[in-house]
Structure formats: structure tokens, C-alpha cells
C-alpha atoms as a PDB file:
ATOM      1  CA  UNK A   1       2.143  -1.056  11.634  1.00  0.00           C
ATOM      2  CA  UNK A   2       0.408  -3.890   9.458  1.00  0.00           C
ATOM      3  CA  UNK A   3       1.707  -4.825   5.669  1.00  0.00           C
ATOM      4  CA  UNK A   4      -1.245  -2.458   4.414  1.00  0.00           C
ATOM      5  CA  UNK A   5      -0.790   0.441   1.639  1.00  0.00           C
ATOM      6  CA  UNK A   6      -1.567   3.636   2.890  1.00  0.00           C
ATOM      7  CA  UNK A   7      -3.042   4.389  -1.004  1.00  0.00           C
ATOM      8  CA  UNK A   8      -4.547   1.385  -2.207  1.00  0.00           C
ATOM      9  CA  UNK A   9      -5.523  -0.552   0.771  1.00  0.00           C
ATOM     10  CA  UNK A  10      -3.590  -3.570  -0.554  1.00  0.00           C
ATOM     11  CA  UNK A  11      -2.930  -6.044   1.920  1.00  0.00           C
ATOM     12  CA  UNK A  12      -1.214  -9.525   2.535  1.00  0.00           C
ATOM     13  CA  UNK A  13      -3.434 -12.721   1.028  1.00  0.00           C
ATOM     14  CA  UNK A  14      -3.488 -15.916   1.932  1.00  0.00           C
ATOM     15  CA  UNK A  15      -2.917 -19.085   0.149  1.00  0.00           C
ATOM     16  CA  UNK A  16      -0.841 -22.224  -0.292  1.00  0.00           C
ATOM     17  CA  UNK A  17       2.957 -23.794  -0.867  1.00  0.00           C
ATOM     18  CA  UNK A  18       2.049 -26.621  -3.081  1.00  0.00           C
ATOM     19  CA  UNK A  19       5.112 -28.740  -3.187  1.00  0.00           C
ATOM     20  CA  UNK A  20       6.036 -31.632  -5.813  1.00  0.00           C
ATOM     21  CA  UNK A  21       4.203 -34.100  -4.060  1.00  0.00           C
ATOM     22  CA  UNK A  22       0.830 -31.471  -4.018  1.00  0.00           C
ATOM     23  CA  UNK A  23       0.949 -31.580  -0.113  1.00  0.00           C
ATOM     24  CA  UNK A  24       0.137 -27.786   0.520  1.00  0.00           C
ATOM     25  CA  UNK A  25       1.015 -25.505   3.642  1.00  0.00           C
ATOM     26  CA  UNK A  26      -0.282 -21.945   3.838  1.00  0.00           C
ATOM     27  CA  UNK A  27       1.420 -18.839   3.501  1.00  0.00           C
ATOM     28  CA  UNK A  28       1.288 -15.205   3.220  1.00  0.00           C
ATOM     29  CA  UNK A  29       1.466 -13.210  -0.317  1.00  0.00           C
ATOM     30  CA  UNK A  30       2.827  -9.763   0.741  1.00  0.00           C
ATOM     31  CA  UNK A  31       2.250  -6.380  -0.641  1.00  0.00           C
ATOM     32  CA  UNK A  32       5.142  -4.811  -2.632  1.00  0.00           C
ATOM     33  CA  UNK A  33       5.660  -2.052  -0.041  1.00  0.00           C
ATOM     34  CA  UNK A  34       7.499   0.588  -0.002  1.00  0.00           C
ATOM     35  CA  UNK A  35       8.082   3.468   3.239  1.00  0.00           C
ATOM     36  CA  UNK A  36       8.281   6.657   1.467  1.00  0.00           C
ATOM     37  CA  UNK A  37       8.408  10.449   2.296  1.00  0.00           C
ATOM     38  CA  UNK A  38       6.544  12.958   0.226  1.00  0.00           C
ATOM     39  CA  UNK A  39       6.398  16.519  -0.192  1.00  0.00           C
ATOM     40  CA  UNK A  40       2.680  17.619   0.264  1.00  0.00           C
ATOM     41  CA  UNK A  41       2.560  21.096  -1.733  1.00  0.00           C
ATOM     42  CA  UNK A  42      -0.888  22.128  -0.369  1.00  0.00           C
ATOM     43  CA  UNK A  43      -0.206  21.357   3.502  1.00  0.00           C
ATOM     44  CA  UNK A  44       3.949  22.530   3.134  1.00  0.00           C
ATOM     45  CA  UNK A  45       5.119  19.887   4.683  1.00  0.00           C
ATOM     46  CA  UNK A  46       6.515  16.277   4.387  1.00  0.00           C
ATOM     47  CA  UNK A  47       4.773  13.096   5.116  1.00  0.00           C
ATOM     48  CA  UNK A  48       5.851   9.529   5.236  1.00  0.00           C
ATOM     49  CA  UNK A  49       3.321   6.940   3.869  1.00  0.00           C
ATOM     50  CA  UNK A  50       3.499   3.219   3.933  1.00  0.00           C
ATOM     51  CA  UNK A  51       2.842   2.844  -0.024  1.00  0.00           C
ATOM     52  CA  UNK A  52       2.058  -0.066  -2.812  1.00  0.00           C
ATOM     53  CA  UNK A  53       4.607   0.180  -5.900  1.00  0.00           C
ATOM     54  CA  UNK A  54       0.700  -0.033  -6.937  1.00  0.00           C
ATOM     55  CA  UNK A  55       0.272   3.201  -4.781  1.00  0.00           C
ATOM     56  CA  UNK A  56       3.562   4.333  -6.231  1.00  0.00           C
ATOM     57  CA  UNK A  57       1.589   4.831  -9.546  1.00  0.00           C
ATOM     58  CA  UNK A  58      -1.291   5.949  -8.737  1.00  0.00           C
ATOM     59  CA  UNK A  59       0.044   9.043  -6.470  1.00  0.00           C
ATOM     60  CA  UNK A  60       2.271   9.914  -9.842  1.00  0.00           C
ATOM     61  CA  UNK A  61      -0.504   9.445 -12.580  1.00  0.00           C
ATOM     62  CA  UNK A  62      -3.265  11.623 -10.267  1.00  0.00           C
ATOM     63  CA  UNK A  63      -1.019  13.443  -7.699  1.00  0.00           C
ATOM     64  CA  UNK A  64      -0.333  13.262  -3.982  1.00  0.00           C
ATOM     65  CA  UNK A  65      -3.046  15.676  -2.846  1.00  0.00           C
ATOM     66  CA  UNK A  66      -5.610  13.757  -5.028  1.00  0.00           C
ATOM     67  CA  UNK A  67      -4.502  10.408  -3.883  1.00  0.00           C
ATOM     68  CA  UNK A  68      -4.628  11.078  -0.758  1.00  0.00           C
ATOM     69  CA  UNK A  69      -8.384  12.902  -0.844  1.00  0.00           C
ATOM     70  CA  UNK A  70      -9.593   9.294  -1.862  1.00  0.00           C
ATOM     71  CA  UNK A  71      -7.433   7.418   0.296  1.00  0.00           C
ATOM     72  CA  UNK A  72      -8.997   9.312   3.403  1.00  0.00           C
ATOM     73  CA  UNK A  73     -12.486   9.098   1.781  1.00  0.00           C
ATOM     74  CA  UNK A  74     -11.794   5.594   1.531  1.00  0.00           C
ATOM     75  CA  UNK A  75     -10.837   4.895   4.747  1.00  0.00           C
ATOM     76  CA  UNK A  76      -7.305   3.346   4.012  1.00  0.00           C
ATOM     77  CA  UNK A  77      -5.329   6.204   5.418  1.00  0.00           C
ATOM     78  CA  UNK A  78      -4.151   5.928   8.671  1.00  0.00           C
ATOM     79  CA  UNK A  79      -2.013   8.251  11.439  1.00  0.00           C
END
């Protein structure tokens, strides 16, 4: 599976190593993510998503069934 969150749809950037002499190389920012399993009240089960800590907040400020309803709406969640 990619370096995407499940949540958020955060993914890996691109951009440069600048070193002293300002030669530059590319390289990847990654996403802060995290493999985490959840308890899903409304469906009674467990479910492992590939979240942000980004995602991290935003399922504990609005709630997993919420976050999820505009993940899926969003088109960032994934089987």
C-alpha cells in the first residue's frame, strides 16, 4: 500500500536536498503515518486504517464514524 492517509489523503511531496554548496538532489517528504486499529461502534467491529497523526486528530475531534463518512465521500478511503 502507498504512503497515503486513509483520512486526510495526505501524501508524500517532492522537493530538494540543498547542500552547503546549494547543489540540490530531490527527495521525498513523507507523511507522518501511523497503522492503527479502531473500534467502529456503528458497524461492531474493528478496522485497521493507514492514518496521518493529522488523521489522528481529526478522527478524535469529529469521531471515527464521521471521519470516515467524509473520507469515503472524498474518495481517500481505500479497501
Amino acid at each position: 500500500m502507498s504512503k497515503i492517509c486513509q483520512i486526510t489523503g495526505k501524501k508524500a511531496m517532492v522537493g530538494n536536498n540543498v547542500s552547503h554548496s546549494k547543489s540540490r538532489t530531490k527527495r521525498t517528504f513523507d507523511v507522518n503515518l501511523f497503522t492503527k486499529k479502531f473500534y467502529w461502534v456503528e458497524q461492531d467491529t474493528w478496522i485497521s486504517l493507514k492514518v496521518s497523526a493529522n488523521g489522528l486528530r481529526t478522527i478524535n475531534k469529529v469521531g471515527l464514524d464521521a471521519a470516515i463518512k467524509k473520507a469515503s465521500d472524498k474518495g481517500y478511503l481505500y479497501a
